[in-house]
PDB file of N, CA and C in Angstrom:
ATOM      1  N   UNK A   1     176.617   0.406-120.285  1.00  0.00           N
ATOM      2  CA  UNK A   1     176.991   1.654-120.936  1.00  0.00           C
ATOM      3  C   UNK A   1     176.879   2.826-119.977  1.00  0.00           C
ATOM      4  N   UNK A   2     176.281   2.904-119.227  1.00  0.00           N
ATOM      5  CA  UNK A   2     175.690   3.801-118.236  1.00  0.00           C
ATOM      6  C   UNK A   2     177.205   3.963-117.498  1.00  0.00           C
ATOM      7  N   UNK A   3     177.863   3.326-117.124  1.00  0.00           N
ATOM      8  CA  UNK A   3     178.906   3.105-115.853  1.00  0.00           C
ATOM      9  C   UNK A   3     180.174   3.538-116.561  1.00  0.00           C
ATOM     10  N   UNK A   4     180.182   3.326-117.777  1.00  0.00           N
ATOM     11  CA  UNK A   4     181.739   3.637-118.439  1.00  0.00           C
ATOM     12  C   UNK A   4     181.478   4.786-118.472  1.00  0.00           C
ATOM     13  N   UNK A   5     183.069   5.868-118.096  1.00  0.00           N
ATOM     14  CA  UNK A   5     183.212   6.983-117.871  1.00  0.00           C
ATOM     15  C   UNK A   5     182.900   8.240-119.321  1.00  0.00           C
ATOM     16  N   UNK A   6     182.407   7.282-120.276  1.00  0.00           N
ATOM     17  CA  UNK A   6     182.271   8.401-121.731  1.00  0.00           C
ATOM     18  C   UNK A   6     181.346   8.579-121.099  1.00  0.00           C
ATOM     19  N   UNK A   7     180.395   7.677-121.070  1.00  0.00           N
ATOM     20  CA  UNK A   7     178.805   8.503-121.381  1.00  0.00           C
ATOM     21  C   UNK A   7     177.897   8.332-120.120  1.00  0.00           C
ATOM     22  N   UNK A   8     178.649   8.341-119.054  1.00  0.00           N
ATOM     23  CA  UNK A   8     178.184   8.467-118.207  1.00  0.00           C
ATOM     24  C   UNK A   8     177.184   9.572-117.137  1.00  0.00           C
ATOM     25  N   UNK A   9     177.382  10.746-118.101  1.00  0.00           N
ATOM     26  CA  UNK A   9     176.924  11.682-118.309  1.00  0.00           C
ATOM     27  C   UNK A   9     175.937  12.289-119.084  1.00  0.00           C
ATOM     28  N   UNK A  10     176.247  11.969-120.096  1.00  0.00           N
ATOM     29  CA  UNK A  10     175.334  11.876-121.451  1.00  0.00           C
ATOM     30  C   UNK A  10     173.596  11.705-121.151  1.00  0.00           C
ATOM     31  N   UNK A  11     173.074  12.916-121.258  1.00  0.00           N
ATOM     32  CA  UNK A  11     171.770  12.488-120.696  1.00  0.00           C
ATOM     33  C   UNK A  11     171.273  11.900-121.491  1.00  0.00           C
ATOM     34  N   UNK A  12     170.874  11.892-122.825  1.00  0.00           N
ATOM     35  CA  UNK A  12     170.694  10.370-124.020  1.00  0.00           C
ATOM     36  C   UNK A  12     171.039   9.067-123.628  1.00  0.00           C
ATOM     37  N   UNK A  13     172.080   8.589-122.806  1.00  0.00           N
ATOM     38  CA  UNK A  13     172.748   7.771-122.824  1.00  0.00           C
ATOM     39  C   UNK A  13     171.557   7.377-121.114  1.00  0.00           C
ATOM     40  N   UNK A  14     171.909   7.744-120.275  1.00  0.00           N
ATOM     41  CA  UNK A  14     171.590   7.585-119.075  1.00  0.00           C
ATOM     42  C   UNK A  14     169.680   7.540-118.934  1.00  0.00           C
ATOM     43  N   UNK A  15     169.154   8.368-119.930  1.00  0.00           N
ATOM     44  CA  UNK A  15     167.916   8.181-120.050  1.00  0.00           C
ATOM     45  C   UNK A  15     167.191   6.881-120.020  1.00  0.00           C
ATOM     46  N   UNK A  16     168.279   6.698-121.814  1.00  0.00           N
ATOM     47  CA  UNK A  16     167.420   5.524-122.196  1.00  0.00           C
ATOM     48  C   UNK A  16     167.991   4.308-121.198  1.00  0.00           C
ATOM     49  N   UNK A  17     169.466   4.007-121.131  1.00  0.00           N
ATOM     50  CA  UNK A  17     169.486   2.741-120.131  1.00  0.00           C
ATOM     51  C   UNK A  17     168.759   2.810-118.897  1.00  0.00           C
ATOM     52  N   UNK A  18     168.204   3.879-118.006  1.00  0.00           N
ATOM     53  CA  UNK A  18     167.803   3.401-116.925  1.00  0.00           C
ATOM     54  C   UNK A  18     165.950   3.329-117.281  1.00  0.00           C
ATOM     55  N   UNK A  19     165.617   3.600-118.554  1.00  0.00           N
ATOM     56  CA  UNK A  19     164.584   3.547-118.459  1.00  0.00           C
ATOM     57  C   UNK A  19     164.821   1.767-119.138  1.00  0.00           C
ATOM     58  N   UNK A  20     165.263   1.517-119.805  1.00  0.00           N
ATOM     59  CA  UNK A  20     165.635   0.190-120.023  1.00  0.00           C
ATOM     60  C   UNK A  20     165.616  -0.820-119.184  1.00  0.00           C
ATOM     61  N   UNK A  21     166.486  -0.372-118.070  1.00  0.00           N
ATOM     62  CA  UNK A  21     166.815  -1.277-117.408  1.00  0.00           C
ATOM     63  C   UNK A  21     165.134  -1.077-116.464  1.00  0.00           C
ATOM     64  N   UNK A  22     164.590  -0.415-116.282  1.00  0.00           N
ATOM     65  CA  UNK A  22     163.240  -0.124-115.411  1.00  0.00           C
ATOM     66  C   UNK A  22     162.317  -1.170-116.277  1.00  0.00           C
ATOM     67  N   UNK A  23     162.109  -1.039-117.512  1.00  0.00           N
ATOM     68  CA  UNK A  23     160.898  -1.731-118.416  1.00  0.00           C
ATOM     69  C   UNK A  23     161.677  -3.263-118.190  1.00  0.00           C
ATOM     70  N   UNK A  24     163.054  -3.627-118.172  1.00  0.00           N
ATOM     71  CA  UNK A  24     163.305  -4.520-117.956  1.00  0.00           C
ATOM     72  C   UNK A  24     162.775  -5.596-116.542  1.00  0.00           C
ATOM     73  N   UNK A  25     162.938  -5.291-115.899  1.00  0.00           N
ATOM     74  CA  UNK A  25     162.901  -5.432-113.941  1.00  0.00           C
ATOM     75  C   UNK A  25     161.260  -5.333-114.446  1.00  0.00           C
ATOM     76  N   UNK A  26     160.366  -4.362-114.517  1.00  0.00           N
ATOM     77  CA  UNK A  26     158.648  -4.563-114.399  1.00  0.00           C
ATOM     78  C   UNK A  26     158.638  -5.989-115.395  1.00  0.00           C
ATOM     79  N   UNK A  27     159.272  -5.862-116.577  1.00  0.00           N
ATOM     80  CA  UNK A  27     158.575  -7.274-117.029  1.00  0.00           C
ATOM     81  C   UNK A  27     159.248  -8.939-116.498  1.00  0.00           C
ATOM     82  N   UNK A  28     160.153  -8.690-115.966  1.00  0.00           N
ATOM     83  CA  UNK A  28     160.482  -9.852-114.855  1.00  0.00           C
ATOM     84  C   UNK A  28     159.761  -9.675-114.255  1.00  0.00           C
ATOM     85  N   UNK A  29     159.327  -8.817-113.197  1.00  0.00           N
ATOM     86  CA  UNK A  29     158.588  -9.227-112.078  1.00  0.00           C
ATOM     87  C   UNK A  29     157.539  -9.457-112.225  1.00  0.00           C
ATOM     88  N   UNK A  30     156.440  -8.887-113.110  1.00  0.00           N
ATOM     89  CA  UNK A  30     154.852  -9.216-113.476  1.00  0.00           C
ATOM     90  C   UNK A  30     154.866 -10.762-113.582  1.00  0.00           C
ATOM     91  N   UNK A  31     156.027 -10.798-115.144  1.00  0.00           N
ATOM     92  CA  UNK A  31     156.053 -12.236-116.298  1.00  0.00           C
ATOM     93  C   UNK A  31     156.225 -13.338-115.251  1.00  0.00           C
ATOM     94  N   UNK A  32     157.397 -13.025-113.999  1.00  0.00           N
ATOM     95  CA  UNK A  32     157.294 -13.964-113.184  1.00  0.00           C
ATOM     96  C   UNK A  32     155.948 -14.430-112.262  1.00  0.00           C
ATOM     97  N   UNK A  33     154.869 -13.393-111.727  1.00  0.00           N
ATOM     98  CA  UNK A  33     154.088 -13.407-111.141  1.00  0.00           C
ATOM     99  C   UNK A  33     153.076 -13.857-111.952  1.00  0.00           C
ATOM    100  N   UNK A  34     152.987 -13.472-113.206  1.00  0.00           N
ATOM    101  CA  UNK A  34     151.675 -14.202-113.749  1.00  0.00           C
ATOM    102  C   UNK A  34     151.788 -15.501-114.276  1.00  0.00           C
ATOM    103  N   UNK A  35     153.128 -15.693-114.077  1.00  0.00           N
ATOM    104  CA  UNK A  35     153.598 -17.639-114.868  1.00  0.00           C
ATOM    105  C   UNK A  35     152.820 -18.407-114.076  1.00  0.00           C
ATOM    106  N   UNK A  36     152.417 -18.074-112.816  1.00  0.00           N
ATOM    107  CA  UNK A  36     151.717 -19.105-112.213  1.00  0.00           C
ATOM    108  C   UNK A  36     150.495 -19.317-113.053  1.00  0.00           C
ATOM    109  N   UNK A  37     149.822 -18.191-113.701  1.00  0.00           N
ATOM    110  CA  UNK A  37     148.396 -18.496-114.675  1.00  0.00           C
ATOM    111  C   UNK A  37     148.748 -18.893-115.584  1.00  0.00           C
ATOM    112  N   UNK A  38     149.977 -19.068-116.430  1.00  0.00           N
ATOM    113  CA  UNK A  38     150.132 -19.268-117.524  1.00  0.00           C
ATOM    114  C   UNK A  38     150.141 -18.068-118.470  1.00  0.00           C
ATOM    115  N   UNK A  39     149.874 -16.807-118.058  1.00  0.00           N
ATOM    116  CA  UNK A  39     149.597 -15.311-119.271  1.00  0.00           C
ATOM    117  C   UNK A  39     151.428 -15.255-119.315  1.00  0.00           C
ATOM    118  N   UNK A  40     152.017 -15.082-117.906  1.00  0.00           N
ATOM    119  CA  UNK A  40     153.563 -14.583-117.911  1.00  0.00           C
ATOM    120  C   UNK A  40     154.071 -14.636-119.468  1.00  0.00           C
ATOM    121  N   UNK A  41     153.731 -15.590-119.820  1.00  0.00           N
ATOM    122  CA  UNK A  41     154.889 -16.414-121.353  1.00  0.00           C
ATOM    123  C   UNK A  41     154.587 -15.224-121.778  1.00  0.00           C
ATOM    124  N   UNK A  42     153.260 -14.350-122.085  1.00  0.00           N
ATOM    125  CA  UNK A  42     152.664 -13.709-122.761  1.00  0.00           C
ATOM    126  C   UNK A  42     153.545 -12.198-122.539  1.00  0.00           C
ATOM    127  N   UNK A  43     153.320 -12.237-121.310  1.00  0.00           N
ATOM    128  CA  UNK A  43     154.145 -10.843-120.314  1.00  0.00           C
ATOM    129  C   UNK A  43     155.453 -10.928-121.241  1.00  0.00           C
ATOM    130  N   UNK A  44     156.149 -11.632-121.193  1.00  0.00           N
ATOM    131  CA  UNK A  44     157.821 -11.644-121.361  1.00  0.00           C
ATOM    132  C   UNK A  44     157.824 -11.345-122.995  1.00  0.00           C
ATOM    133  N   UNK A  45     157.094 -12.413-124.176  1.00  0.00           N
ATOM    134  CA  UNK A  45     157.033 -11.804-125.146  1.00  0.00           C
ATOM    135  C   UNK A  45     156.786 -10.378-125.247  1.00  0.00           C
ATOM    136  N   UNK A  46     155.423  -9.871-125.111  1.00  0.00           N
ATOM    137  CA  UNK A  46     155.441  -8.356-125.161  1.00  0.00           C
ATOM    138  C   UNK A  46     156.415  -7.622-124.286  1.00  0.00           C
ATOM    139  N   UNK A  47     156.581  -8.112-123.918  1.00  0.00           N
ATOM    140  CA  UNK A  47     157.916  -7.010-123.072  1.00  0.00           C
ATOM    141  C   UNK A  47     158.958  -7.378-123.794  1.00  0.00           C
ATOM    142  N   UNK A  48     159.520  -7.519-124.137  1.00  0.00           N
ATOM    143  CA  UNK A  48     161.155  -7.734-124.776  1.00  0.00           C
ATOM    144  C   UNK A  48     160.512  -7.555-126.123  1.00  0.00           C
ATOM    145  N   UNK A  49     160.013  -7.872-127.107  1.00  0.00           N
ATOM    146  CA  UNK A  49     159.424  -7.045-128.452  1.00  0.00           C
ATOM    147  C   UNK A  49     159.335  -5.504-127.869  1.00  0.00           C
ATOM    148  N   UNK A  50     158.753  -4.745-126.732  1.00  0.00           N
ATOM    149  CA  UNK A  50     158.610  -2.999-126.638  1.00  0.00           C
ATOM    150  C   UNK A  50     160.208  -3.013-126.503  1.00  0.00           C
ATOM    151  N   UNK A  51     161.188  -3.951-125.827  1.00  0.00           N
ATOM    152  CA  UNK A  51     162.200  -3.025-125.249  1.00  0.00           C
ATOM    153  C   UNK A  51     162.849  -2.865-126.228  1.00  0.00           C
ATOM    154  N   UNK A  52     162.527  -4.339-127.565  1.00  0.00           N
ATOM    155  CA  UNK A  52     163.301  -3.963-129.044  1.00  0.00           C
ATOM    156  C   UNK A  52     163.183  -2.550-129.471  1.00  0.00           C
ATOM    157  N   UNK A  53     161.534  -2.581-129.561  1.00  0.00           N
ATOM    158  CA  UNK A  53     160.639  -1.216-130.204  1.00  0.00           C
ATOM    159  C   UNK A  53     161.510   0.238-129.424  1.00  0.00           C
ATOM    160  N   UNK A  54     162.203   0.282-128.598  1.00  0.00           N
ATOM    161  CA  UNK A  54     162.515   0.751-127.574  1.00  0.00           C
ATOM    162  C   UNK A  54     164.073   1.513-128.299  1.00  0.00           C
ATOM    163  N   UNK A  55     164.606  -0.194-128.260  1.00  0.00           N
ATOM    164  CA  UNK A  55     166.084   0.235-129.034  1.00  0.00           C
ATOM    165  C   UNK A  55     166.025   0.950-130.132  1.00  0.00           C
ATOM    166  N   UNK A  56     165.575   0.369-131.397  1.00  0.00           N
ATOM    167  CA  UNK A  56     165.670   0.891-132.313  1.00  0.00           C
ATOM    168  C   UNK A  56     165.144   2.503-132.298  1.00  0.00           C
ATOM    169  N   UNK A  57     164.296   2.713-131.602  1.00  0.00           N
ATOM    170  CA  UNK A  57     163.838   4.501-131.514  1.00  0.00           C
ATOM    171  C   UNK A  57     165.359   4.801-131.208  1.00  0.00           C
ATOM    172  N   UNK A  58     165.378   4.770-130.081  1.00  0.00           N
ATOM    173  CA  UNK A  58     167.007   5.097-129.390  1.00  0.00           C
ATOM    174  C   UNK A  58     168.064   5.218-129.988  1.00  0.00           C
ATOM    175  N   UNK A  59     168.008   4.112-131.128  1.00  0.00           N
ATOM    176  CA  UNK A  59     168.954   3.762-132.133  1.00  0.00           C
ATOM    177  C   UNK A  59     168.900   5.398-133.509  1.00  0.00           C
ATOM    178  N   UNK A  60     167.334   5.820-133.816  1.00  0.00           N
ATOM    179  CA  UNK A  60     166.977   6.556-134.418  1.00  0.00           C
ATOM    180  C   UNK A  60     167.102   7.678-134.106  1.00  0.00           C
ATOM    181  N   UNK A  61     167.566   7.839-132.655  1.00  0.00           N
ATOM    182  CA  UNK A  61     167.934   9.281-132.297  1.00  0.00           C
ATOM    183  C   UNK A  61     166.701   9.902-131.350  1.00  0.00           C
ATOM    184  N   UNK A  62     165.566   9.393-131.083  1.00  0.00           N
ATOM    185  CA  UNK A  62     164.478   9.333-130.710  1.00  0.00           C
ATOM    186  C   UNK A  62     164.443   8.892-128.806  1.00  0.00           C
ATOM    187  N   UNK A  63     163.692   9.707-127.870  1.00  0.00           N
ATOM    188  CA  UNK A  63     164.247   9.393-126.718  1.00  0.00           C
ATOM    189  C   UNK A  63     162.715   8.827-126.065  1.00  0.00           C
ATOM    190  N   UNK A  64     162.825   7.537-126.054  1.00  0.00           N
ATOM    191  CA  UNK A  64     161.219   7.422-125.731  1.00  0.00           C
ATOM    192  C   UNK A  64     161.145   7.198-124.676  1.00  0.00           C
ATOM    193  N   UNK A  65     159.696   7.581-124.010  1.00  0.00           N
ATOM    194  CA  UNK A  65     159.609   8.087-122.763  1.00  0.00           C
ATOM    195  C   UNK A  65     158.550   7.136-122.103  1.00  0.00           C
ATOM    196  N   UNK A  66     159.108   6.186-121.414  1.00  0.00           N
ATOM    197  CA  UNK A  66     157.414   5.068-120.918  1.00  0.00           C
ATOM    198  C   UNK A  66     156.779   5.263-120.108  1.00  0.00           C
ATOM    199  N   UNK A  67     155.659   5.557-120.120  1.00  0.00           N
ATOM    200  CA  UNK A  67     154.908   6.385-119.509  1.00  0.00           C
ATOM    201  C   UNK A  67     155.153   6.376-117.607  1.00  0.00           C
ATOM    202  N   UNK A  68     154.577   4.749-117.157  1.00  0.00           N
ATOM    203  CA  UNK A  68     154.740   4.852-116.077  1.00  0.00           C
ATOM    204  C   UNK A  68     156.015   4.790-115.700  1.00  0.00           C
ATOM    205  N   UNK A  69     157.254   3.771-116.302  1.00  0.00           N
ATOM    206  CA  UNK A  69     158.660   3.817-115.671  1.00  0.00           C
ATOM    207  C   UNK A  69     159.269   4.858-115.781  1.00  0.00           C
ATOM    208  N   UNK A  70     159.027   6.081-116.345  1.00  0.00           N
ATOM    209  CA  UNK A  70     159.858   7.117-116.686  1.00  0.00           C
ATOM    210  C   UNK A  70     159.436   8.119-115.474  1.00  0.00           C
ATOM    211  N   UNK A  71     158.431   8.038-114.815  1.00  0.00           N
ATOM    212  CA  UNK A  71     157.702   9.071-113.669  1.00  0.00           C
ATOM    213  C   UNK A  71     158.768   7.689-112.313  1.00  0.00           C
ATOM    214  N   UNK A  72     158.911   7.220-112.463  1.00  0.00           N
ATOM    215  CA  UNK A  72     159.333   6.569-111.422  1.00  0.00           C
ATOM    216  C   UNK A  72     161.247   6.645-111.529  1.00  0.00           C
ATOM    217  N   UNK A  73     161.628   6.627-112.661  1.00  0.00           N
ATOM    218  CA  UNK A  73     163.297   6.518-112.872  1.00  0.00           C
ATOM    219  C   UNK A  73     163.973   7.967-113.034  1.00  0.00           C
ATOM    220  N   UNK A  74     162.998   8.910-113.114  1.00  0.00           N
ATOM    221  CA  UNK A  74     163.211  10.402-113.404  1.00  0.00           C
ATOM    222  C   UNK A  74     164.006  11.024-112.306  1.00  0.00           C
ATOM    223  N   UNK A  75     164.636  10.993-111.260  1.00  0.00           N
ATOM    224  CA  UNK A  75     165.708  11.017-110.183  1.00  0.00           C
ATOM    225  C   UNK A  75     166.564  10.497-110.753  1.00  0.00           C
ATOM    226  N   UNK A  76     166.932   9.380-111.120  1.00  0.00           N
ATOM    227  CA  UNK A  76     167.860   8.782-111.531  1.00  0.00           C
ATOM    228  C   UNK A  76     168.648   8.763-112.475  1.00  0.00           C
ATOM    229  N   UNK A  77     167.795   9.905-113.409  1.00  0.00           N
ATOM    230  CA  UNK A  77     168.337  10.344-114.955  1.00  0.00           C
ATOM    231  C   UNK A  77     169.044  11.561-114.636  1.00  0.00           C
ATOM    232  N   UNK A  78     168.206  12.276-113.834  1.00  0.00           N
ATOM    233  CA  UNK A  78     168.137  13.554-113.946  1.00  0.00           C
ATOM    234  C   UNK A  78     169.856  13.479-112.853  1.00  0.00           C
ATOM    235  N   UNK A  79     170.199  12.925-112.312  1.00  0.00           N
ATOM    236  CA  UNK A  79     171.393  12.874-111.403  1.00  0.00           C
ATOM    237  C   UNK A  79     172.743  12.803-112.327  1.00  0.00           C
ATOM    238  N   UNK A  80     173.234  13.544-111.833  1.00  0.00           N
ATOM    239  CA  UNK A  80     174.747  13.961-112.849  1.00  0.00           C
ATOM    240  C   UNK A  80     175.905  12.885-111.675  1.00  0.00           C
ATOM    241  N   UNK A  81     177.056  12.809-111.915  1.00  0.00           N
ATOM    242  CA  UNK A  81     178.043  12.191-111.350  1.00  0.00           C
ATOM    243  C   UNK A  81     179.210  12.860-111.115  1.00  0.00           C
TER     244      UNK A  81
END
């Protein structure tokens, strides 16, 4: 959604996918790193249940803000095209 020329702009739009796509990428990389203990399974459930918790705000009109990925993706929002 980010890349098609409507809402590519749209700071609603660009917020939430790159913070999306950020909570996405941290819980691959942890879920992958801790599979060696066996917790990962654990990682990937809670992570994809928040990114639901995530949508539906988004869905509600609501722009939620994750704490640490949002201090790190905040260039990336904030950049117009």
């Amino acid at each position: 959604a980010i890349f098609m020329d409507d809402f590519k702009n749209d700071h609603f739009v660009r917020s939430n996918t790159i913070q999306a796509a950020g909570v996405w990428l941290s819980i691959q990389v942890v879920g992958w790193v801790l599979s060696f203990v066996l917790i990962g399974f654990l990682v990937f459930i809670a992570g994809y249940i928040y990114l639901i918790v995530m949508a539906i705000q988004a869905y509600n009109g609501k722009e939620p803000q994750v704490p640490v990925i949002y201090g790190m993706v905040k260039n990336f929002i904030d950049q117009t095209s």
